[in-house]
C-alpha atoms as a PDB file:
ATOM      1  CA  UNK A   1      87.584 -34.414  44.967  1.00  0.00           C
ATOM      2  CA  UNK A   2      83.698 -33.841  44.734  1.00  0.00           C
ATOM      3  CA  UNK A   3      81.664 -30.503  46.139  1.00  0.00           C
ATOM      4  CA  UNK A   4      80.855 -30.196  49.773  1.00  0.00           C
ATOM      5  CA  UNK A   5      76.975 -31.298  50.338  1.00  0.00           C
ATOM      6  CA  UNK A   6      76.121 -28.044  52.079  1.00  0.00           C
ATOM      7  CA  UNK A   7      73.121 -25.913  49.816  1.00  0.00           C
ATOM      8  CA  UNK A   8      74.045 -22.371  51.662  1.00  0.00           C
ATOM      9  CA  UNK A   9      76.623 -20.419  53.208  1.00  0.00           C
ATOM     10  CA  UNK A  10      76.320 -17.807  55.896  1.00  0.00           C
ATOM     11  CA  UNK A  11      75.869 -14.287  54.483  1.00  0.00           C
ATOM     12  CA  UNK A  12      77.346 -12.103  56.919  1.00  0.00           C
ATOM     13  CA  UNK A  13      76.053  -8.676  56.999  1.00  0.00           C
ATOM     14  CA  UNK A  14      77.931  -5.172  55.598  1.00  0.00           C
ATOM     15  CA  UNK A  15      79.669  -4.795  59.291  1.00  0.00           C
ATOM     16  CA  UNK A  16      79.588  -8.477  60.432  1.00  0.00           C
ATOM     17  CA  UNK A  17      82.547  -9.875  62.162  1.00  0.00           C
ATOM     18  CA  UNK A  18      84.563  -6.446  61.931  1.00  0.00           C
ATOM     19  CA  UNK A  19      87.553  -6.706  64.412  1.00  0.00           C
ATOM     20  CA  UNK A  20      87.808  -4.114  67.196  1.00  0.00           C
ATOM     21  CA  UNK A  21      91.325  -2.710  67.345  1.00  0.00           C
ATOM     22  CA  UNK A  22      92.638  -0.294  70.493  1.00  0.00           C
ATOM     23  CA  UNK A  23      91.849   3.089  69.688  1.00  0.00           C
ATOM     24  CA  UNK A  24      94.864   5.282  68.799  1.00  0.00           C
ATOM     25  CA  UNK A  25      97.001   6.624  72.208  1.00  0.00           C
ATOM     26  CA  UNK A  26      98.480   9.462  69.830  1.00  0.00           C
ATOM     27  CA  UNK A  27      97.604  11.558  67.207  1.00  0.00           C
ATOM     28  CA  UNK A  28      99.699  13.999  64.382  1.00  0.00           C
ATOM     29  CA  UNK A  29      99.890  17.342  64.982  1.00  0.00           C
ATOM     30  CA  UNK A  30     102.130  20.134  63.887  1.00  0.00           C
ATOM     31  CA  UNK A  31     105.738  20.562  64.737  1.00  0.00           C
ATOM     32  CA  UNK A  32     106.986  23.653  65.665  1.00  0.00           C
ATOM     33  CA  UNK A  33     109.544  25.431  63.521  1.00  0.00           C
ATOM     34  CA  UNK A  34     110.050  28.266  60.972  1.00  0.00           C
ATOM     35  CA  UNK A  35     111.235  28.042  57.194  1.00  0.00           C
ATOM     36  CA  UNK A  36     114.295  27.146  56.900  1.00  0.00           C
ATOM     37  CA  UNK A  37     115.651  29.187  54.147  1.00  0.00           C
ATOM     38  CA  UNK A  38     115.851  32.666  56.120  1.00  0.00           C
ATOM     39  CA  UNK A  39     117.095  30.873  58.866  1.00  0.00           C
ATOM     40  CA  UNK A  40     120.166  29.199  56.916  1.00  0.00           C
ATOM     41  CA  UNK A  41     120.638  33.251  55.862  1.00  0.00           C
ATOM     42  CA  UNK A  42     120.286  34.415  59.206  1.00  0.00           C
ATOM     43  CA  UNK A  43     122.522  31.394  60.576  1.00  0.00           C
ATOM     44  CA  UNK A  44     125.886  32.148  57.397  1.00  0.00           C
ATOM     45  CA  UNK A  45     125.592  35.368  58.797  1.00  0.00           C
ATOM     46  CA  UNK A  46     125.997  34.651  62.883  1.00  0.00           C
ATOM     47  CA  UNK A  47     128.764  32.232  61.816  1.00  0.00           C
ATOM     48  CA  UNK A  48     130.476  34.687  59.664  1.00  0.00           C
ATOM     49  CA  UNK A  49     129.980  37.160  62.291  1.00  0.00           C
ATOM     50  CA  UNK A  50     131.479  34.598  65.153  1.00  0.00           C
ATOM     51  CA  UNK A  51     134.705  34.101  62.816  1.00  0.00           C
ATOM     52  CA  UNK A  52     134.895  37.872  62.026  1.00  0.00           C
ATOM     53  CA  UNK A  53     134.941  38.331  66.224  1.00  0.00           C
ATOM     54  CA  UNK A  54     137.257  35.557  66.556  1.00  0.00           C
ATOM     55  CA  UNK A  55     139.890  37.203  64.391  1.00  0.00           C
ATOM     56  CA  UNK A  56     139.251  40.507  65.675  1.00  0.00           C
ATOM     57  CA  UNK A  57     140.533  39.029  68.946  1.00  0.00           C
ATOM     58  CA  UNK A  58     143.448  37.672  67.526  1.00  0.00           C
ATOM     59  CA  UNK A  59     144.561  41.075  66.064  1.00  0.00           C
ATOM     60  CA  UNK A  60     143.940  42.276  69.611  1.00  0.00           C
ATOM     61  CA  UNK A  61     145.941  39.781  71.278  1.00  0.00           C
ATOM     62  CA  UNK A  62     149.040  40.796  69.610  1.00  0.00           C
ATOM     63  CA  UNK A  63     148.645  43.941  70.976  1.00  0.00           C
ATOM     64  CA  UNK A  64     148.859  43.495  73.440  1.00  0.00           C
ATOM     65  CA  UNK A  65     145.285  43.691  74.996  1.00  0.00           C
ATOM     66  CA  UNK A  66     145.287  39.790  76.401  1.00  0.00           C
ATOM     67  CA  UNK A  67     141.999  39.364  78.699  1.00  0.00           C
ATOM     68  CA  UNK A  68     140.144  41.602  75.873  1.00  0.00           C
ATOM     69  CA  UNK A  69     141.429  39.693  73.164  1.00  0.00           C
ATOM     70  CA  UNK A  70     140.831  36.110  74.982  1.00  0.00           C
ATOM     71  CA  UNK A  71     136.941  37.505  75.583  1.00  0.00           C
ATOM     72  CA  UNK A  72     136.582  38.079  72.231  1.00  0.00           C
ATOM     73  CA  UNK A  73     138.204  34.685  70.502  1.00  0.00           C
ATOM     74  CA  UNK A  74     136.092  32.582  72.986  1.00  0.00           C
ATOM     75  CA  UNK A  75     132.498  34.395  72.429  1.00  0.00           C
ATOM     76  CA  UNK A  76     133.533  33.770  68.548  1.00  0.00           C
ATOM     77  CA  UNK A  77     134.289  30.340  68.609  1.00  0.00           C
ATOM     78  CA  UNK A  78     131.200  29.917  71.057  1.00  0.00           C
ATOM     79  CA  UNK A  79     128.910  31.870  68.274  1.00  0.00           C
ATOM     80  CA  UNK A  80     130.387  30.005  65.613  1.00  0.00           C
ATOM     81  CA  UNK A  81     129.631  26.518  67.253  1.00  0.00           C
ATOM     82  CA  UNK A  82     126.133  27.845  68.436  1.00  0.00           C
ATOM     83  CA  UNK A  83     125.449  28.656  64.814  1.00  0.00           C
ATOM     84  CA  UNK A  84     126.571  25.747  63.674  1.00  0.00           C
ATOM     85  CA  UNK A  85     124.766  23.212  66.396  1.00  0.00           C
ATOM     86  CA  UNK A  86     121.269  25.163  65.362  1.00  0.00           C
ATOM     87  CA  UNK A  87     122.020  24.532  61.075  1.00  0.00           C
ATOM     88  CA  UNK A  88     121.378  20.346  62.234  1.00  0.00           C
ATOM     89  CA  UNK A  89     117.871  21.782  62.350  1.00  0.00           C
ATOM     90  CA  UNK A  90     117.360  22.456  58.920  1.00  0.00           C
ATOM     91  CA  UNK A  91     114.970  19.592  57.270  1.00  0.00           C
ATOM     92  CA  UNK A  92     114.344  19.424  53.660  1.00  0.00           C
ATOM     93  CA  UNK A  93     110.980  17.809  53.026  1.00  0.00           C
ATOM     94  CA  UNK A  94     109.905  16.515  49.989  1.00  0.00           C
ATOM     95  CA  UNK A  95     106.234  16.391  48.317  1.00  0.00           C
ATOM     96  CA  UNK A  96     104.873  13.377  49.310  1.00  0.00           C
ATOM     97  CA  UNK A  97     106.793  12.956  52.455  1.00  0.00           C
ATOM     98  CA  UNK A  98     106.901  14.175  56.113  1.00  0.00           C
ATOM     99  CA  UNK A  99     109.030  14.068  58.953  1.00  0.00           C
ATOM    100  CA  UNK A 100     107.925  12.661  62.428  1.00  0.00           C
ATOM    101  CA  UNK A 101     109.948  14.845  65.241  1.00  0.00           C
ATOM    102  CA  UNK A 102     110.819  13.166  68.343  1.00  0.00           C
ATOM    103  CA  UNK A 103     112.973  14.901  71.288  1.00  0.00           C
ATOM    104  CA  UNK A 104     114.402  12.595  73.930  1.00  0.00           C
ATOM    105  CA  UNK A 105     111.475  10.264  73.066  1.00  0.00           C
ATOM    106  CA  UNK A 106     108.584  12.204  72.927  1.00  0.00           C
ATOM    107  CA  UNK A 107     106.224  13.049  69.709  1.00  0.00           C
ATOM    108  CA  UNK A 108     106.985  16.530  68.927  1.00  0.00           C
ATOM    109  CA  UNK A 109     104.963  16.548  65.772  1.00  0.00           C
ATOM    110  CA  UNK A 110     105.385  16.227  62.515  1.00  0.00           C
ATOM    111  CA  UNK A 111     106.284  18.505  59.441  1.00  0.00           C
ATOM    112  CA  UNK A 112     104.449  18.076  56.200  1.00  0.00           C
ATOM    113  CA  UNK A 113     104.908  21.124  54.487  1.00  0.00           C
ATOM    114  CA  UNK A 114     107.552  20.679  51.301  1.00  0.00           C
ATOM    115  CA  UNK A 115     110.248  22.164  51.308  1.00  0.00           C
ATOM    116  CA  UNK A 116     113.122  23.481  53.481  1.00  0.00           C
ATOM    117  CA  UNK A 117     112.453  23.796  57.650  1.00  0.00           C
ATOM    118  CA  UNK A 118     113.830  24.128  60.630  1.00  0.00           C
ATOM    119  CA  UNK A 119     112.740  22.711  63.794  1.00  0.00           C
ATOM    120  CA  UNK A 120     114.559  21.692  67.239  1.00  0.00           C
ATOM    121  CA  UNK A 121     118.456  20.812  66.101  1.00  0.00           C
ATOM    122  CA  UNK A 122     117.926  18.441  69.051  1.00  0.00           C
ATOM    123  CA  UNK A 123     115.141  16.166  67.684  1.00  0.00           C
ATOM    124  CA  UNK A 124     115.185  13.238  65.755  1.00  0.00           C
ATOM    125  CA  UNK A 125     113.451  13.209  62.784  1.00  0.00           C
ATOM    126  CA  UNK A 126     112.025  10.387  61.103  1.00  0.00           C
ATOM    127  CA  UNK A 127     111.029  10.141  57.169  1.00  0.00           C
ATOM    128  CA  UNK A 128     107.508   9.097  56.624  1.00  0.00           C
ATOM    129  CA  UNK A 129     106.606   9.019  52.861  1.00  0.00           C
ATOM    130  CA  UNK A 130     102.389   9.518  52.758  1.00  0.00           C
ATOM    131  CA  UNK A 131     102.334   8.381  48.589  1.00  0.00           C
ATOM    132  CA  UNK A 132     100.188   6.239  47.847  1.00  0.00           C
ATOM    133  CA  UNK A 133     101.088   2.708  47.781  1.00  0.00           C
ATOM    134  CA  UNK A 134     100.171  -0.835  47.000  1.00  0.00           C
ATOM    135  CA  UNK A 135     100.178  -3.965  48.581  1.00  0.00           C
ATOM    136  CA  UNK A 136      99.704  -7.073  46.820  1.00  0.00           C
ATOM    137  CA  UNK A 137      99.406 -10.364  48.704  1.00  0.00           C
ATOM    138  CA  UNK A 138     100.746 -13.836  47.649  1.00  0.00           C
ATOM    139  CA  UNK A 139      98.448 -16.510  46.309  1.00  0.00           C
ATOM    140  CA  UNK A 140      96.507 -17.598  49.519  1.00  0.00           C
ATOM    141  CA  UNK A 141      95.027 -20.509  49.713  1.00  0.00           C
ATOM    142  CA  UNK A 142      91.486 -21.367  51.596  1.00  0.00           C
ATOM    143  CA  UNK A 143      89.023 -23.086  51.655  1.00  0.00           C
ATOM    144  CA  UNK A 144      85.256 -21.011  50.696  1.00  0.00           C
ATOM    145  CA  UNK A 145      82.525 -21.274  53.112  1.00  0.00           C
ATOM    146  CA  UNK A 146      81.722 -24.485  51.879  1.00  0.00           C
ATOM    147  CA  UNK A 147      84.630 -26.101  52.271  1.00  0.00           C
ATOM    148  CA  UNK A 148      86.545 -25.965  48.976  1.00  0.00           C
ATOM    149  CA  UNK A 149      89.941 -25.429  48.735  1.00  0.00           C
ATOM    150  CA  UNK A 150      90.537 -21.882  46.396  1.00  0.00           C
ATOM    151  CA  UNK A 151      92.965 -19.957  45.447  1.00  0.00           C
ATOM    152  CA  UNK A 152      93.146 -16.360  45.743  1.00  0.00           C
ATOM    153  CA  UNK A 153      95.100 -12.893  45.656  1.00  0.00           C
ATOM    154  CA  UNK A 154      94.135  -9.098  46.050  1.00  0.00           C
ATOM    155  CA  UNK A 155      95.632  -5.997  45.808  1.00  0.00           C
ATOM    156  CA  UNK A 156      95.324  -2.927  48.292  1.00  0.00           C
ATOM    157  CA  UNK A 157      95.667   0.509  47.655  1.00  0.00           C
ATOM    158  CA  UNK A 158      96.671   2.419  51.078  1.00  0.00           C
ATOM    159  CA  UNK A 159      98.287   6.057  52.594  1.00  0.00           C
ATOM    160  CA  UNK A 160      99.428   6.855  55.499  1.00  0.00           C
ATOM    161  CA  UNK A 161      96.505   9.048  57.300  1.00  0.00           C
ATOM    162  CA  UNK A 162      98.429   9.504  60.549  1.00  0.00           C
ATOM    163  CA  UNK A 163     101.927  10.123  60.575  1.00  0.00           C
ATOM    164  CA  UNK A 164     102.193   9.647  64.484  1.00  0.00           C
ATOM    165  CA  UNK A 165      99.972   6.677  64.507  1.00  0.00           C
ATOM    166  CA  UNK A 166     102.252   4.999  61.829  1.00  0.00           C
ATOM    167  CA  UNK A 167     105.299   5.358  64.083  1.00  0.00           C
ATOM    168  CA  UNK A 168     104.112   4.994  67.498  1.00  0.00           C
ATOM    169  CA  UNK A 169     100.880   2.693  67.392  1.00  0.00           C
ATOM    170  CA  UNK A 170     102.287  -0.357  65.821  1.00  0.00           C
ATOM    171  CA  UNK A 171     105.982  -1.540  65.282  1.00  0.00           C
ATOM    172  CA  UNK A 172     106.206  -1.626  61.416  1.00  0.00           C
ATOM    173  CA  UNK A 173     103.223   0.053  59.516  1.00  0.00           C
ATOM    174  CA  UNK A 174     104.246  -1.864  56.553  1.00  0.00           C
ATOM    175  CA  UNK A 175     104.534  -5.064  57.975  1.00  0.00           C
ATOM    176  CA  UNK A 176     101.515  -4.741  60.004  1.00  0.00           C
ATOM    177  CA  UNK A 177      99.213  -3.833  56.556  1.00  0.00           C
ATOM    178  CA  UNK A 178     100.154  -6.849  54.644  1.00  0.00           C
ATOM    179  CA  UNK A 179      99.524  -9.185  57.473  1.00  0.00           C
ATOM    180  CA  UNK A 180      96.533  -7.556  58.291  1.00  0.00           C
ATOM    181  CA  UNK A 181      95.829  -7.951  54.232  1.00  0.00           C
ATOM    182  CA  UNK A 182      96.142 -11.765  54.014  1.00  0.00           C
ATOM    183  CA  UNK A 183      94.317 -12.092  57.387  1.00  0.00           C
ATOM    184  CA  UNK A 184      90.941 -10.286  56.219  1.00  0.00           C
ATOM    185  CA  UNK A 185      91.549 -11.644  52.941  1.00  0.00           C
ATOM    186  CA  UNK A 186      91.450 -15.086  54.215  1.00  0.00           C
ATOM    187  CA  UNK A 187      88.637 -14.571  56.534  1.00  0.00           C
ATOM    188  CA  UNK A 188      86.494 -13.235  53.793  1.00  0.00           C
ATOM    189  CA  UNK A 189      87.227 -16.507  51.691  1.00  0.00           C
ATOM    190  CA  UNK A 190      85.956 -18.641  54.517  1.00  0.00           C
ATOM    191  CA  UNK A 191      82.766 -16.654  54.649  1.00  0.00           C
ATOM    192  CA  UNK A 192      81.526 -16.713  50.912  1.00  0.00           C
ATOM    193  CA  UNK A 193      81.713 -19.574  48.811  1.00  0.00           C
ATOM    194  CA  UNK A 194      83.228 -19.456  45.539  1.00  0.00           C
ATOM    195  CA  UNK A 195      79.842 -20.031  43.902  1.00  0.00           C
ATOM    196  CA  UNK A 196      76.298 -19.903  45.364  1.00  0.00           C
ATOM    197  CA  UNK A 197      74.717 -23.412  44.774  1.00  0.00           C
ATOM    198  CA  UNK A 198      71.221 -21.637  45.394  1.00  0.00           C
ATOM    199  CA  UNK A 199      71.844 -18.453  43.250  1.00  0.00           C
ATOM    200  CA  UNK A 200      70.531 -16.500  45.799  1.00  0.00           C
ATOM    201  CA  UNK A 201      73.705 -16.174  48.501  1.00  0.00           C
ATOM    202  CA  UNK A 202      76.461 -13.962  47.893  1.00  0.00           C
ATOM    203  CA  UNK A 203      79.709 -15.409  46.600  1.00  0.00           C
ATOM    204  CA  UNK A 204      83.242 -14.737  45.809  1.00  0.00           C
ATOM    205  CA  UNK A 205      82.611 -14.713  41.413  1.00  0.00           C
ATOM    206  CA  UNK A 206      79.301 -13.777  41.485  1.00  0.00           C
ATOM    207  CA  UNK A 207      79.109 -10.937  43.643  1.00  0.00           C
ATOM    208  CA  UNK A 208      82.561  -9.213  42.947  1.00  0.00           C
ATOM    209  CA  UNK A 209      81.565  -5.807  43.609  1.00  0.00           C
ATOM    210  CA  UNK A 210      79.652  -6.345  47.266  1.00  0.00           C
ATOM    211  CA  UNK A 211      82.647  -9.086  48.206  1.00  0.00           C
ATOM    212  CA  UNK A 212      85.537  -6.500  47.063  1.00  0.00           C
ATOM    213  CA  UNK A 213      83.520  -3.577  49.135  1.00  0.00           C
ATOM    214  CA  UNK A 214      83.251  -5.389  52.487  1.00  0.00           C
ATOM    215  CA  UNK A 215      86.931  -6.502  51.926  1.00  0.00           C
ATOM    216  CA  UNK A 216      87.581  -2.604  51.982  1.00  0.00           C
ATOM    217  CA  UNK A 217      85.755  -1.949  55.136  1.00  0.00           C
ATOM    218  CA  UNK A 218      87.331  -4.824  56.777  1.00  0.00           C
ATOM    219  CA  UNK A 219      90.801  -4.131  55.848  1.00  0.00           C
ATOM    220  CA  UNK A 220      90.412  -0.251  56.745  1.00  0.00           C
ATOM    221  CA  UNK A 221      88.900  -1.692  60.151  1.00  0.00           C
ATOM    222  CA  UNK A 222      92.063  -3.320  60.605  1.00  0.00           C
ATOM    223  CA  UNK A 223      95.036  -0.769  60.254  1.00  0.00           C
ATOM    224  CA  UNK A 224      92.745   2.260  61.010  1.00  0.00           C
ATOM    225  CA  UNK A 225      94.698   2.066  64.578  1.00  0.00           C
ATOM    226  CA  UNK A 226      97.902   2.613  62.195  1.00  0.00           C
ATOM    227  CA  UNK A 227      96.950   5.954  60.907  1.00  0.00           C
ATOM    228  CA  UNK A 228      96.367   4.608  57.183  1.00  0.00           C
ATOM    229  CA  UNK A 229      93.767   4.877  54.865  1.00  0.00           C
ATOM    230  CA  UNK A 230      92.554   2.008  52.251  1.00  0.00           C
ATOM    231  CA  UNK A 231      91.310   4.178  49.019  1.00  0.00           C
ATOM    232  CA  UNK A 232      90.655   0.741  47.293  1.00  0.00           C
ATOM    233  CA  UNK A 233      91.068  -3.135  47.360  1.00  0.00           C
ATOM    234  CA  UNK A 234      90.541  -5.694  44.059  1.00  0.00           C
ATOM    235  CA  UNK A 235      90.574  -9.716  44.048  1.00  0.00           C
ATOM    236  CA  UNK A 236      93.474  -9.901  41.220  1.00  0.00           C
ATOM    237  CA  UNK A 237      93.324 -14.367  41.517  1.00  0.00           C
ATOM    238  CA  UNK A 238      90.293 -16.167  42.254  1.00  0.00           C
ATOM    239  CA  UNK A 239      90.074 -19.716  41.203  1.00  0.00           C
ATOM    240  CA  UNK A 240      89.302 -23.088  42.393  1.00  0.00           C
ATOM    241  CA  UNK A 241      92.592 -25.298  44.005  1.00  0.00           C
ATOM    242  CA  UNK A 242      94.199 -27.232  41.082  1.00  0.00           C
ATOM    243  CA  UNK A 243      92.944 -30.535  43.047  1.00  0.00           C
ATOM    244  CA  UNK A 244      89.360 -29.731  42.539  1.00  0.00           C
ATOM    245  CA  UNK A 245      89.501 -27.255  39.427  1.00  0.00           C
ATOM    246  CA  UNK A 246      88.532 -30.179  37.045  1.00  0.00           C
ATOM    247  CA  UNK A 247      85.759 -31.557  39.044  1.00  0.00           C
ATOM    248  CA  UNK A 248      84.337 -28.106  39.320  1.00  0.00           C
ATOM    249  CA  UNK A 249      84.599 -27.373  35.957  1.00  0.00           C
ATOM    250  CA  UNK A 250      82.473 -30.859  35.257  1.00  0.00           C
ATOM    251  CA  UNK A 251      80.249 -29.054  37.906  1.00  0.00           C
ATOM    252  CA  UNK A 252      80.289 -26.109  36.141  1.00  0.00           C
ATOM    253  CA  UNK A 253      79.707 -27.581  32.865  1.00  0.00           C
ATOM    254  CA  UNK A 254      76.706 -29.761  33.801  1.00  0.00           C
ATOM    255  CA  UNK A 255      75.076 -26.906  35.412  1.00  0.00           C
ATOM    256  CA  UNK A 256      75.073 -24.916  32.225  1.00  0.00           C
ATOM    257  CA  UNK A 257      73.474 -27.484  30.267  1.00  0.00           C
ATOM    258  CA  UNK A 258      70.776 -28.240  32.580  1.00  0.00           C
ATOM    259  CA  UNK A 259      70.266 -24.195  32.528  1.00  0.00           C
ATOM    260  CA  UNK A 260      70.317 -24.184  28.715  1.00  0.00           C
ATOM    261  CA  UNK A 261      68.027 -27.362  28.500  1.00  0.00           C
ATOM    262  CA  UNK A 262      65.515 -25.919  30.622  1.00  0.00           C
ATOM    263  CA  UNK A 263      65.631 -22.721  28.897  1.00  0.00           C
ATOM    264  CA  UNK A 264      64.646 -25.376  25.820  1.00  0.00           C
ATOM    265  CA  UNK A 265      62.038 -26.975  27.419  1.00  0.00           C
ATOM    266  CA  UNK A 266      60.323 -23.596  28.702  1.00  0.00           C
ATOM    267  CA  UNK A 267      60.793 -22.275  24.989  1.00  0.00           C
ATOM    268  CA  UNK A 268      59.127 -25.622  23.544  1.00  0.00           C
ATOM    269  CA  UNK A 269      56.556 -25.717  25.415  1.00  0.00           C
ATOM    270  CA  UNK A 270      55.427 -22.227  24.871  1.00  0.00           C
ATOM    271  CA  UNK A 271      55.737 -22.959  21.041  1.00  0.00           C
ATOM    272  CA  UNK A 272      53.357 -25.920  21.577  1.00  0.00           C
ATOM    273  CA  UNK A 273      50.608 -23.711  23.036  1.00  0.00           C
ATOM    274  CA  UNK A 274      50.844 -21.929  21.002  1.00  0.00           C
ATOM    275  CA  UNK A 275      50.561 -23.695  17.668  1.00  0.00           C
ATOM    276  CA  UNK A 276      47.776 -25.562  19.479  1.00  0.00           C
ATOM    277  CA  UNK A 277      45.780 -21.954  20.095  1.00  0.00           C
ATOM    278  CA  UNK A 278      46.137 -21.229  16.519  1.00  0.00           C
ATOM    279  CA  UNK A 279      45.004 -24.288  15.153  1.00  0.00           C
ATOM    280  CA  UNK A 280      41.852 -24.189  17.493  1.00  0.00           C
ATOM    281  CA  UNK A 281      40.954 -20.650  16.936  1.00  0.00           C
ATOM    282  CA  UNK A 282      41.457 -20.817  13.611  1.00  0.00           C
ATOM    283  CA  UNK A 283      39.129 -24.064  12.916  1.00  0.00           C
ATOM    284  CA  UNK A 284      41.912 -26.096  10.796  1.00  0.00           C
ATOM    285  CA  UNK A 285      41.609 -29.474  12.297  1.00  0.00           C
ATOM    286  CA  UNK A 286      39.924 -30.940  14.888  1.00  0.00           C
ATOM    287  CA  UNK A 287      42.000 -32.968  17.219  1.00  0.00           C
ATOM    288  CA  UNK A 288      40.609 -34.941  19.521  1.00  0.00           C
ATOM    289  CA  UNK A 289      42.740 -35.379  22.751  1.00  0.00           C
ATOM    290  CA  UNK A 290      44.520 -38.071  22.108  1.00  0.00           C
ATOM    291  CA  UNK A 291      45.508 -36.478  19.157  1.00  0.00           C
ATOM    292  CA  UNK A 292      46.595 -33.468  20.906  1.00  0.00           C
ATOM    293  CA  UNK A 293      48.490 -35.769  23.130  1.00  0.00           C
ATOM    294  CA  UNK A 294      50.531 -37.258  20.005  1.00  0.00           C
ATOM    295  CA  UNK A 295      50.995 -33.957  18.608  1.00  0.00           C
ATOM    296  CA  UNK A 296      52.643 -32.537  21.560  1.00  0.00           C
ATOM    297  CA  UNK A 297      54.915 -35.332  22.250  1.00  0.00           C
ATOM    298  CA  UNK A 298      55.744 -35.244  18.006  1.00  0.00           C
ATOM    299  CA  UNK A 299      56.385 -31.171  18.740  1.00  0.00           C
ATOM    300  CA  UNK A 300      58.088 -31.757  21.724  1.00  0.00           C
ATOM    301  CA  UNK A 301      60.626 -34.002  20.195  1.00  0.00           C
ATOM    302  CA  UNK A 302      61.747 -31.949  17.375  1.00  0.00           C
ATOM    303  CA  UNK A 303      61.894 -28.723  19.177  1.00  0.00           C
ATOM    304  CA  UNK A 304      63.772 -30.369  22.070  1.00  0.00           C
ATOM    305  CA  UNK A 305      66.008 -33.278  20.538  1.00  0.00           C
ATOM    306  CA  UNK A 306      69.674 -33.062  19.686  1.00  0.00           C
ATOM    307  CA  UNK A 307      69.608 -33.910  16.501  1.00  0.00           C
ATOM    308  CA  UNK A 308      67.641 -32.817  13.384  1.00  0.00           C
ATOM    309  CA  UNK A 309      63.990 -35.203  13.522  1.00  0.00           C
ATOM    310  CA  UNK A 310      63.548 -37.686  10.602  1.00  0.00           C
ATOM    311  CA  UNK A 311      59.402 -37.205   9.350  1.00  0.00           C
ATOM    312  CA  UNK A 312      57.409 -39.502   8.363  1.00  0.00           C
ATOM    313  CA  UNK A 313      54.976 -38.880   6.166  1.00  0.00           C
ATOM    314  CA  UNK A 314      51.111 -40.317   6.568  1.00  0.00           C
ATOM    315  CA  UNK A 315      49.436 -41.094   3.161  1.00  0.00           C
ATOM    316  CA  UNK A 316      46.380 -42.202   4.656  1.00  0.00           C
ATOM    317  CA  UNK A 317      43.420 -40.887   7.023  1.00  0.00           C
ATOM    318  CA  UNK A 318      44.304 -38.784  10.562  1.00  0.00           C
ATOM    319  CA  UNK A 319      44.295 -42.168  12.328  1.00  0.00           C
ATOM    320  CA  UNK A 320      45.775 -44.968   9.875  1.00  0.00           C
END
């Protein structure tokens, strides 16, 4: 399979093409709660308390002292289960993690601070781990602005910004990165090609650093709705499809030695001026122009042929 014919690709600006997403309904903010140690103090002591009044209305009731006793065995069971019911709000939290509150289905807010809390026993809490983390996609395969098929990977390195808009904005935040990976991914393949016939347009080898960059602000463009943050994004595969990997290679190949034989012939023909300069200035022969003519083509052979020149030497006059 041969190159495409086109001589340029489309070089779409920094913040070309960059998809519009819906702007977040929600955003994180603080839940409400207290540290959680004290409270687990506070809450042994109620319960112990609760039992301790429970029991003193058992001694009571066997002496008699019924509606007393009954008053007191009922406010200790209900202390003791009260206690109990508000311990469920006791979170631990872990560096690196958070937990997204929800009561009967509304955002609460969310608790990053490590450690041990209490919030609402009432509320569902959801773990939310805001590491960092990578996503690397598969080996994609695309075809470059001008038209040939490549293969290619990246990796993305992501956190989670927005705890709320992770949960409530999209359905899976994890999901929803990598498929928003391979889609900007692939649509920055089919804007660059793979190399720049012209040298001058952008492309996917050459231009590594700019390609890799506007991969960043597309991806970030895409999941900033989902509360996350890209911190980086690398092309780990880029290579031609196996079915046209050898006839780019010839490609390839026959573009370096027209690039070195042209650096040959502009190095040749400076060493021809310049032997002719110096043997004009500095009177040593005078060559006619025909002369100059053979001399040049004689010069121009050596310097430029493959292999070493056989000389043949003139025992007569300049022109015999």
């Amino acid at each position: 399979m041969s190159d495409s014919h086109h001589t340029s690709a489309p070089e779409p600006g920094p913040l070309a093409d960059l998809p519009e997403m819906p702007a977040p309904r929600v955003q994180e903010r603080r839940a409400l709660g207290m540290p959680g140690l004290p409270f687990l103090l506070i809450a042994l002591v109620v319960v112990l308390g609760g039992v301790a009044l429970a029991v003193a209305g058992g001694v009571r009731a066997k002496d008699h002292h019924g509606a007393a006793s009954a008053v007191m065995i009922v406010a200790g069971a209900f202390i003791v289960v009260g206690a109990l019911i508000t311990l469920f709000g006791l979170t631990q939290v872990a560096p690196g993690e958070a937990r997204v509150c929800q009561l009967f289905g509304r955002y609460q807010g969310t608790i990053r601070q490590d450690g041990l809390r209490w919030v609402n026993p009432f509320t569902s809490r959801r773990k939310i781990s805001t590491r960092l983390r990578n996503h690397e996609t598969a080996v994609l395969k695309v075809n470059d602005a001008y038209g040939n098929p490549i293969e290619l990977a990246a990796v993305v390195v992501w956190q989670v910004r927005d705890t709320a808009q992770a949960v409530f904005e999209v359905d899976d935040f994890v999901q929803f990165i990598a498929i928003q990976t391979d889609t900007a991914v692939r649509h920055i393949a089919t804007n660059y090609p793979y190399d720049a016939h012209d040298g001058e347009a952008l492309s996917l080898r050459g231009n590594s650093e700019e390609i890799t960059e506007r991969l960043s602000s597309e991806i970030s463009a895409r999941v900033e709705s989902a509360g996350v943050t890209v911190i980086e994004s690398r092309f780990t595969h880029l290579a031609y499809a196996a079915e046209i990997a050898s006839a780019m290679l010839q490609r390839q190949q026959a573009g370096a030695i027209v690039a070195a034989r042209q650096t040959i012939v502009d190095g040749a023909v400076g060493m021809v001026e310049s032997a002719l300069s110096r043997i004009a200035e500095q009177g040593i022969v005078e060559l006619d122009e025909e002369r100059k003519a053979s001399m040049v083509s004689n010069l121009l052979v050596v310097l430029c042929g493959d292999r070493a020149a056989q000389p043949v030497l003139n025992t007569g006059t300049l022109y015999q």
